[in-house]
Protein backbone atom coordinates (compact mmCIF):
# COMPACT_ATOMS: atom_id res chain seq x y z
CA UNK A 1 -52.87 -19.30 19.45
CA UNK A 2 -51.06 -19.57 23.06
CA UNK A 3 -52.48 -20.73 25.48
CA UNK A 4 -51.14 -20.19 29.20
CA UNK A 5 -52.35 -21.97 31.66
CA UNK A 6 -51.03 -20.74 34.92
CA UNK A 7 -50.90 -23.95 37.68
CA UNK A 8 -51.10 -23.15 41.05
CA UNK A 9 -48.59 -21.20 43.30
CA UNK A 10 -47.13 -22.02 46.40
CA UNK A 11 -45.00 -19.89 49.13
CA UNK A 12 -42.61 -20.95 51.79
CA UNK A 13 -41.43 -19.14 54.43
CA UNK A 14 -37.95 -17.98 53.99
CA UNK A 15 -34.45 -19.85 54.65
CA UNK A 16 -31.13 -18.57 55.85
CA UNK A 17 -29.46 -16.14 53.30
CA UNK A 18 -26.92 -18.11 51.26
CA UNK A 19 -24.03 -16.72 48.64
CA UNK A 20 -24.93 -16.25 45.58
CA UNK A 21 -21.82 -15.99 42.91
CA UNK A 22 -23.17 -12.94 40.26
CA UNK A 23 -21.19 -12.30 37.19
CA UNK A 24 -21.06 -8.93 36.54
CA UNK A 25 -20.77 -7.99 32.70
CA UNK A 26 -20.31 -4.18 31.53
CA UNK A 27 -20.38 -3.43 35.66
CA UNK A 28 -23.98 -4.97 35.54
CA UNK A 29 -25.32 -7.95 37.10
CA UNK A 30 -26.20 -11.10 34.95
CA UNK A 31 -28.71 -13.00 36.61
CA UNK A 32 -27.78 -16.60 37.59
CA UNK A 33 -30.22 -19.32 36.85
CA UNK A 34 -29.95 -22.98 35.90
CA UNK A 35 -32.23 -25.15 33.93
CA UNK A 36 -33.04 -29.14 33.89
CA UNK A 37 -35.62 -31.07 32.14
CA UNK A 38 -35.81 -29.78 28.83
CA UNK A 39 -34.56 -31.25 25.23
CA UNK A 40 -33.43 -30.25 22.08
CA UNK A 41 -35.14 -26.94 20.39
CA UNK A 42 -36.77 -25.81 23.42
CA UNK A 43 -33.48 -26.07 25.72
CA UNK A 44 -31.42 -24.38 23.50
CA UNK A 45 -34.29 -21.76 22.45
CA UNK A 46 -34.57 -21.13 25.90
CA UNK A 47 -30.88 -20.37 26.79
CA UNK A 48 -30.70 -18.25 24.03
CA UNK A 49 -33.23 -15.77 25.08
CA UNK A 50 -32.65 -15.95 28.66
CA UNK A 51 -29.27 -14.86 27.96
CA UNK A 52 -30.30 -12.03 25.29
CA UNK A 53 -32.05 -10.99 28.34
CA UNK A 54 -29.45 -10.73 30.87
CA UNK A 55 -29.32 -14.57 32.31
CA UNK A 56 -26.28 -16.46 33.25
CA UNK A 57 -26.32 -20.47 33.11
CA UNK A 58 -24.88 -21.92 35.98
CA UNK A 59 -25.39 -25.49 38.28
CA UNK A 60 -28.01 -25.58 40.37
CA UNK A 61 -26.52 -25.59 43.46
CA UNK A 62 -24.73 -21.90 42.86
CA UNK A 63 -28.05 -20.36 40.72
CA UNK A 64 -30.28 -17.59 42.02
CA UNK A 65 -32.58 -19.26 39.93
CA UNK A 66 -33.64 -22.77 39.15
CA UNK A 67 -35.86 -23.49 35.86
CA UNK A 68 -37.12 -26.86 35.66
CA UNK A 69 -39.86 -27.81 33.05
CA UNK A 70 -40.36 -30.77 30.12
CA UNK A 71 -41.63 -30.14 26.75
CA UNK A 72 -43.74 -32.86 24.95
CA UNK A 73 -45.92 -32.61 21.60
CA UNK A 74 -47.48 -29.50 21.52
CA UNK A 75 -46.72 -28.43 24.99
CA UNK A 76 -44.14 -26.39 27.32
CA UNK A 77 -44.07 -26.46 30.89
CA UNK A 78 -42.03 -24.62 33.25
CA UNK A 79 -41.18 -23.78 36.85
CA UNK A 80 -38.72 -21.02 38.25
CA UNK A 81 -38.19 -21.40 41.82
CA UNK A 82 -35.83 -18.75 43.88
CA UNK A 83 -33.37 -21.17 46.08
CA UNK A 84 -32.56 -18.23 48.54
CA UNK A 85 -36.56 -18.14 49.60
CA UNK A 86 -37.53 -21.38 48.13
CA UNK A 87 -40.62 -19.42 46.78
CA UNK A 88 -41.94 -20.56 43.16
CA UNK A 89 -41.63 -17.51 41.04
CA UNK A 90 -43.62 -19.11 38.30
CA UNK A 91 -45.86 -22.24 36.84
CA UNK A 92 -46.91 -22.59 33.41
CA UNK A 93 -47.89 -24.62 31.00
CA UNK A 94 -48.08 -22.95 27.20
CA UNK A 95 -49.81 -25.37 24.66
CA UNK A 96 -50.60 -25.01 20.71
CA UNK A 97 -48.04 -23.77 18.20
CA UNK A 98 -44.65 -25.07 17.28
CA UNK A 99 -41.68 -26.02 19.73
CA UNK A 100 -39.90 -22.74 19.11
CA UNK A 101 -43.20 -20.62 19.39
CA UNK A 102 -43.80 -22.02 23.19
CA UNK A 103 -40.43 -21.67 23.99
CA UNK A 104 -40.23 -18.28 23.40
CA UNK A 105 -43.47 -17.47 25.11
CA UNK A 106 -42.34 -19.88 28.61
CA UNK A 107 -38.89 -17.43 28.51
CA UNK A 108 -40.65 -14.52 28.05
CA UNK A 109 -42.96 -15.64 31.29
CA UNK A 110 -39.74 -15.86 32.90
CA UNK A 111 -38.49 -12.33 31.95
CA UNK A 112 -41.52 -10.83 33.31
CA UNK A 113 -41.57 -12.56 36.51
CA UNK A 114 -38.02 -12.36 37.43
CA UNK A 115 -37.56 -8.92 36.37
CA UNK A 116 -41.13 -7.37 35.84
CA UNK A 117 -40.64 -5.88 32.25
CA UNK A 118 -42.20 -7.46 29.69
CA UNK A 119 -39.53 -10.16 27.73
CA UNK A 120 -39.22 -9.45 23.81
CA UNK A 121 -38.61 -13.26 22.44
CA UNK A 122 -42.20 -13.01 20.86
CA UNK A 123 -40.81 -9.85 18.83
CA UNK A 124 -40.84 -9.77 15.25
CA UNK A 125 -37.96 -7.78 12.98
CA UNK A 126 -37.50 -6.71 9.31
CA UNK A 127 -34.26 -6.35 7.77
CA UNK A 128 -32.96 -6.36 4.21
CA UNK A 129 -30.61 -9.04 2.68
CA UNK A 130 -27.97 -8.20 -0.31
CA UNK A 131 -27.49 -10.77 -2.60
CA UNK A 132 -26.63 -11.70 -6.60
CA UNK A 133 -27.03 -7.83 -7.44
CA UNK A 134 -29.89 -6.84 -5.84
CA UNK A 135 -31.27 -6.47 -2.37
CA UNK A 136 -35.04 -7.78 -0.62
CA UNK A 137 -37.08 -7.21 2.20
CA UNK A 138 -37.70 -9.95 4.71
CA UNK A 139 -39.22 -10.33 8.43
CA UNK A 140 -38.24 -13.08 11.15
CA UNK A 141 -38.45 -13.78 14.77
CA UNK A 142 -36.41 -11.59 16.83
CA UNK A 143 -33.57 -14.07 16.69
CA UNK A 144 -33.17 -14.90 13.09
CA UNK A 145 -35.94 -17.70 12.96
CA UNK A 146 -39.22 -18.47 10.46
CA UNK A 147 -37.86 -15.70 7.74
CA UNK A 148 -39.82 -14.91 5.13
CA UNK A 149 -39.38 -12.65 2.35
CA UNK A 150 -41.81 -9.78 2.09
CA UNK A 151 -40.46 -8.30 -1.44
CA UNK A 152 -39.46 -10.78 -4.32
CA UNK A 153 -38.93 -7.71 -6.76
CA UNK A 154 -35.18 -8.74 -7.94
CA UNK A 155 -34.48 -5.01 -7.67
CA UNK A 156 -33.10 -2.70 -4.67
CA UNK A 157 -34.82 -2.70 -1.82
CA UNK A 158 -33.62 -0.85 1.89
CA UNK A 159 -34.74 0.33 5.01
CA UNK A 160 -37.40 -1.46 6.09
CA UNK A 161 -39.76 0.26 9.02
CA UNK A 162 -43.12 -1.14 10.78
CA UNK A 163 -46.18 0.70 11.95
CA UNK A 164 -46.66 0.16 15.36
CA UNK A 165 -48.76 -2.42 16.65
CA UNK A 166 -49.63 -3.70 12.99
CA UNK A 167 -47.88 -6.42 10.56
CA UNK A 168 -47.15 -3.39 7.63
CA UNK A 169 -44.15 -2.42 6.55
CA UNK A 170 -42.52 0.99 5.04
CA UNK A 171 -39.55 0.68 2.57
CA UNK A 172 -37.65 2.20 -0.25
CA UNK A 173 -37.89 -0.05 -3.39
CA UNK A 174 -35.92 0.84 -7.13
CA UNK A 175 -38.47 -1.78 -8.58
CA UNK A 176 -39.57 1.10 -11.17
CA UNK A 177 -36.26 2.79 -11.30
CA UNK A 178 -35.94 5.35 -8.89
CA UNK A 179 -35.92 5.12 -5.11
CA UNK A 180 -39.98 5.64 -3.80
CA UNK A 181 -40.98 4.85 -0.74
CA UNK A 182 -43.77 2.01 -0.49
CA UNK A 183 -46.17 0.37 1.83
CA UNK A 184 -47.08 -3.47 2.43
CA UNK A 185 -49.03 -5.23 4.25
CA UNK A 186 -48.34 -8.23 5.22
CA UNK A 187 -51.19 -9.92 6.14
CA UNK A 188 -52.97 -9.35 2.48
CA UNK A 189 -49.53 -8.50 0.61
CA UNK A 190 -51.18 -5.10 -0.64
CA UNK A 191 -48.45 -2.92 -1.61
CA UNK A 192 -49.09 1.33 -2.31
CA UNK A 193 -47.08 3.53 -3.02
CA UNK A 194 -46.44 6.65 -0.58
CA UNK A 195 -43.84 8.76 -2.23
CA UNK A 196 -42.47 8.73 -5.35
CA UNK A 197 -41.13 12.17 -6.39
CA UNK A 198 -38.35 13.17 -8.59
CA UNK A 199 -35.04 12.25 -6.95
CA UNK A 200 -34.62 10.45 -3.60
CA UNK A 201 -37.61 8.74 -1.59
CA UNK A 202 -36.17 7.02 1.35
CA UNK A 203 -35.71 6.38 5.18
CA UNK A 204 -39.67 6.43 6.07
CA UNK A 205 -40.17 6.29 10.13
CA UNK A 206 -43.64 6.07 10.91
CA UNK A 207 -44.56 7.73 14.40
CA UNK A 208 -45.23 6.31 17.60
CA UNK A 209 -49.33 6.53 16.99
CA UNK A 210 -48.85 5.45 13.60
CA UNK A 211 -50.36 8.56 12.03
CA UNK A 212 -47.27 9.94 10.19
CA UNK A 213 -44.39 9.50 8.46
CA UNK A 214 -41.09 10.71 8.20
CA UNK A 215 -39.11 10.40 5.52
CA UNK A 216 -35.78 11.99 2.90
CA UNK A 217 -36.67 13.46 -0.25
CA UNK A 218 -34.84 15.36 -2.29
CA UNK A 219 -37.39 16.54 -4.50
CA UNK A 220 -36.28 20.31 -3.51
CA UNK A 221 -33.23 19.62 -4.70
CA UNK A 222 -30.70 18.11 -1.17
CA UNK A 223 -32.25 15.49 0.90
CA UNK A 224 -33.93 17.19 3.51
CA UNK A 225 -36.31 15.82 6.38
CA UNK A 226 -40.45 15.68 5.46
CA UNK A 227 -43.49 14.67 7.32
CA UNK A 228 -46.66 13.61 5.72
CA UNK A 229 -49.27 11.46 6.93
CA UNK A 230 -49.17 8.39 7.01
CA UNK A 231 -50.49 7.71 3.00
CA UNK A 232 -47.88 10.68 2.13
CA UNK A 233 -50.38 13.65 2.09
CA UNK A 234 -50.20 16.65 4.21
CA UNK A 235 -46.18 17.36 3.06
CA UNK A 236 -44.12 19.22 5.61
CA UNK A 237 -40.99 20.10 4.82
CA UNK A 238 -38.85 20.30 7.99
CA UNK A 239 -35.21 21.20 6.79
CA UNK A 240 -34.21 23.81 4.59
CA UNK A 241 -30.26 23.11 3.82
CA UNK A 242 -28.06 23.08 0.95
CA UNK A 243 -26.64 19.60 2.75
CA UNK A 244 -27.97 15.75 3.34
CA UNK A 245 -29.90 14.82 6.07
CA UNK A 246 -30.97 11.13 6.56
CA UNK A 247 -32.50 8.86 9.16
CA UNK A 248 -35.04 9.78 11.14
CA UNK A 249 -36.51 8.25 13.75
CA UNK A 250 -39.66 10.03 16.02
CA UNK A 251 -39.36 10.38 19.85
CA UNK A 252 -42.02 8.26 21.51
CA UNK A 253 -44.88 10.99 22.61
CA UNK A 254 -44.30 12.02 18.23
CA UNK A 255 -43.21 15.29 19.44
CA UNK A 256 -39.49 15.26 17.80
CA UNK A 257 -37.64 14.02 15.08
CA UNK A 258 -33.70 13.42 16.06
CA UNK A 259 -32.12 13.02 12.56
CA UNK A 260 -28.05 13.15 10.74
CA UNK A 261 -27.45 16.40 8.73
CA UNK A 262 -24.04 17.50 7.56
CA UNK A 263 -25.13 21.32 7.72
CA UNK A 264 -21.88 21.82 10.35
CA UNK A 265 -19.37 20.13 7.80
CA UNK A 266 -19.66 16.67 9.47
CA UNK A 267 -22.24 14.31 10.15
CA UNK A 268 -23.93 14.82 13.18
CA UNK A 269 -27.17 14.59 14.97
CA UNK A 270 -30.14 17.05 15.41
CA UNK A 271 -33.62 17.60 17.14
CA UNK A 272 -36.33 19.36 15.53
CA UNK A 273 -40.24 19.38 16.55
CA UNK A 274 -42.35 17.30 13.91
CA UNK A 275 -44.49 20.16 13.29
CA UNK A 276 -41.32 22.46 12.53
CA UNK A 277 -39.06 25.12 13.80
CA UNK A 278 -35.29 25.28 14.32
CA UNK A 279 -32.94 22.01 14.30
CA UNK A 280 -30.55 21.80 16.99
CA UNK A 281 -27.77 20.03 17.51
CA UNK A 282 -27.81 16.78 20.04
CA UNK A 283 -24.70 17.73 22.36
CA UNK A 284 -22.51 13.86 21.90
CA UNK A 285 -19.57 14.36 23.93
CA UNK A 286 -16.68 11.95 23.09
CA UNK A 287 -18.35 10.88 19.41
CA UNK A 288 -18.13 12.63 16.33
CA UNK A 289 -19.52 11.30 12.86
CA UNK A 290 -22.80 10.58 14.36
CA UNK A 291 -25.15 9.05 12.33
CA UNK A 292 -28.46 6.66 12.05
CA UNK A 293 -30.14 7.25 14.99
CA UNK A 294 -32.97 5.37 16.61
CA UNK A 295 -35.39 6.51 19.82
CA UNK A 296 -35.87 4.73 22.46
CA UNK A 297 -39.27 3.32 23.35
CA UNK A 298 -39.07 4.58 26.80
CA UNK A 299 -37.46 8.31 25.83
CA UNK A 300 -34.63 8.14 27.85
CA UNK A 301 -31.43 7.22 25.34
CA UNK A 302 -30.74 7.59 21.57
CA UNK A 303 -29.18 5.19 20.01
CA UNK A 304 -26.61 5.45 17.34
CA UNK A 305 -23.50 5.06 14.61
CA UNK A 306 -20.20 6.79 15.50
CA UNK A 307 -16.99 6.83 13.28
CA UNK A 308 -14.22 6.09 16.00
CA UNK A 309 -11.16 3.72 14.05
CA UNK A 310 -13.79 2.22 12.62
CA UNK A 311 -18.08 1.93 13.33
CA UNK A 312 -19.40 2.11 17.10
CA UNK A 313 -22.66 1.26 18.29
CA UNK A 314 -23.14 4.52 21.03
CA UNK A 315 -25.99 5.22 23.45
CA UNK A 316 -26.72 9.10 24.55
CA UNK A 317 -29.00 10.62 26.68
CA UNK A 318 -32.30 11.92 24.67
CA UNK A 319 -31.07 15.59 25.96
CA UNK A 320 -27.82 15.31 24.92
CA UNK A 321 -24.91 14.64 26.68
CA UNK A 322 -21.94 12.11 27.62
CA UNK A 323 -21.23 9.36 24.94
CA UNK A 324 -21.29 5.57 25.75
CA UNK A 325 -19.91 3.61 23.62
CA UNK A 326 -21.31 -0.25 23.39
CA UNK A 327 -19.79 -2.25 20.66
CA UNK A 328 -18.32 -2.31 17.25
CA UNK A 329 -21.23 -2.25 15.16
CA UNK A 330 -23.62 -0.02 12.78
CA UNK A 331 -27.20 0.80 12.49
CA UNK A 332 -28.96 0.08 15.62
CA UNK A 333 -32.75 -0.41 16.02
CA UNK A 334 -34.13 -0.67 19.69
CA UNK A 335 -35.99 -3.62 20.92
CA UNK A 336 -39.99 -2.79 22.82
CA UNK A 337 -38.07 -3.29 25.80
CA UNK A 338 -35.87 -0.45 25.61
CA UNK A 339 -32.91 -2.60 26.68
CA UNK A 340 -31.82 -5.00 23.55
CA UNK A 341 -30.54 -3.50 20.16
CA UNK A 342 -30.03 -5.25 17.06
CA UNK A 343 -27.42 -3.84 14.85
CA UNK A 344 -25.09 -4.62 12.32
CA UNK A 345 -21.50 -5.76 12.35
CA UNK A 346 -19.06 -7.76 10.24
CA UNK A 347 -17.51 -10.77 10.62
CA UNK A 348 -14.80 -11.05 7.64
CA UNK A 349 -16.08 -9.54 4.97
CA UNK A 350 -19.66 -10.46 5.42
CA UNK A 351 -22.41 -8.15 7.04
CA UNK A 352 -24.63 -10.27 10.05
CA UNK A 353 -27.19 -9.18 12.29
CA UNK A 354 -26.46 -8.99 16.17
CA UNK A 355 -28.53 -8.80 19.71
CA UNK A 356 -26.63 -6.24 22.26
CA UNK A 357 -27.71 -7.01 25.86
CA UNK A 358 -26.86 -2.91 26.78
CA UNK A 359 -26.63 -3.39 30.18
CA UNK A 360 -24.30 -5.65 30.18
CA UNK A 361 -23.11 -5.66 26.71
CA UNK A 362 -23.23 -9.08 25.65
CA UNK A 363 -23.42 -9.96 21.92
CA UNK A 364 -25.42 -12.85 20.19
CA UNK A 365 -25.54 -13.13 16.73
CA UNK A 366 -29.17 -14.04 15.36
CA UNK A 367 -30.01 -16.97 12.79
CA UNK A 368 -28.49 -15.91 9.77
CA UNK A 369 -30.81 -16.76 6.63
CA UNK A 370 -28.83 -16.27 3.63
CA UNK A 371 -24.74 -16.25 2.81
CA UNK A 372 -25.00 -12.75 1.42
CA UNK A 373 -25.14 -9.26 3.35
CA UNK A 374 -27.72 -8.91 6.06
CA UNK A 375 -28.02 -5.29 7.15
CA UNK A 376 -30.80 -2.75 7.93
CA UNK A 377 -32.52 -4.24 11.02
CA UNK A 378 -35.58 -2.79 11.91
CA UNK A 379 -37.74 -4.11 15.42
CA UNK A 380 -41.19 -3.90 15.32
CA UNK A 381 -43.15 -2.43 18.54
């Protein structure tokens, strides 16, 4: 376990203003820091999340910010001073666990400190990897790290989705022939199974309070929208139509479920109360094609796929609205932090896994585990 021992803090009074050079990215500030003292993993797993979370590397004698620290066996120790006030932001000292593990718990320290929300580098995801005919389920560290395979079934296996606040997982698995919908834990390995009608089982979203489940079966005869509880009892059928829906994902009080149906001719998004009632359609001015969408954890955006000359990773308000397009890119998942999306995109003909920085719309690709496709991110919360 971490341990974080906080050393003391000091305060000076306050010098002259000086000029500090900010890069702006996507019209947004990136926040310069440097950073001395450090080697090897920890350095470089500390630049990479510091810069997934909206930090520019610069000298010291032009950064906002100045990060000094070492790193021995077994520990991490860090100090953030501001140069403008000469006032020590932070002191800590993080032992037990790997070099990796501390470094990501020292940068997420920093995140908070510098810019009071809660850093996301201690974040787990789950995402599925294509490869020699058939497709698994694994989970990693946020950026690509420690991945471990949760299915081994040497079937299909797709879109993987965590319960809140526990180490289980929700997927779709062909391992007996048809697509049902399964649960694993990950701590024993139990596996259950939660639906497995005639027809299509798939895209299982489990709510905000981790009580229920949404889900696509077709078992009526088109995929419509369901919600059961969270061992697939207690069936609701949302959607009535002769067309597909697909992906839901649950608004964060588990009030609404924003979904893709083609019921207008064309894929776009709806809204429609978990407990049931009309669907109505998300207004996405400037996108059309609109699919895969995912909530975010503070309420305020929707995240999703548009069709524009190719795949677009888009951002609208939760009411509906104007359209912002981020990045070329498919299938976004939102980070705790309401700020970073993972997402897929290509690079030749091979599928990777990406971190957007939305604000300021820089791209990082994570670790990459395997040669073959990597797709279907999921971030736990």
């Amino acid at each position: 376990m971490l341990v974080g021992c906080l050393v003391a803090l000091w305060t000076v009074a306050a010098s002259a203003q000086q000029e500090i050079n900010i890069n702006r990215a996507g019209g947004v500030h990136l926040i310069p820091i440097s950073m001395s003292g450090f080697t090897g993993e920890v350095e470089s797993t500390l630049r990479f999340d510091l810069e997934v979370a909206g930090f520019r590397f610069v000298g010291a004698e032009t950064a906002q910010y100045q990060l000094t620290g070492n790193n021995g066996e077994g520990s991490v120790e860090g100090f953030v001073t501001d140069r403008i006030s000469r006032q020590t932001k932070l002191a800590k000292k993080f032992t037990g666990g790997s070099r990796r593990r501390l470094a990501h718990a020292l940068s997420d320290a920093i995140v908070l400190a510098l810019t009071g929300q809660p850093g996301i580098a201690e974040t787990k995801i789950a995402f599925r990897i294509e490869a020699n005919g058939g497709a698994e389920i694994y989970v990693a560290d946020y950026d690509g790290h420690n991945a471990q395979p949760v299915t081994r079934d040497h079937s299909l296996a797709a879109a993987p989705c965590w319960v809140p606040g526990h180490r289980i997982l929700y997927y779709t698995s062909y391992r007996l022939g048809n697509p049902d919908i399964y649960s694993q834990d990950l701590q024993t390995g139990e596996r259950r199974v939660v639906a497995r009608y005639s027809g299509l089982n798939t895209s299982p979203a489990v709510s905000p309070d981790g009580s229920r489940l949404a889900m696509i079966l077709s078992k009526a005869g088109s995929p419509d929208v369901y919600v059961s509880d969270r061992a697939g009892g207690h069936l609701l059928q949302l959607t009535h139509t002769h067309e597909d829906e697909s992906s839901p994902c649950w608004s964060p009080d588990g009030g609404t479920l924003c979904f893709t149906s083609r019921i207008s001719g064309r894929a776009a998004l709806y809204v429609e109360s978990a407990a049931g009632g009309a669907m109505r359609r998300l207004r996405t001015e400037g996108a059309i094609n609109t699919t895969e969408p995912d909530w975010s954890p503070d309420g305020r955006t929707i995240a999703f796929t548009a069709q524009m000359g190719g795949f677009q990773i888009c951002t609208v308000p939760a009411r509906g609205g104007e359209v912002t397009v981020l990045v070329g890119g498919e299938d976004p998942s939102w980070a705790p932090n309401s700020r970073t999306l993972i997402f897929t995109r290509r690079v030749g003909h091979r599928a990777i896994l990406s971190l957007l920085d939305v604000p300021t719309k820089r791209v990082k690709d994570i670790a990459q585990v395997t040669s073959g496709e990597v797709s279907e991110a999921s971030w736990a919360r």
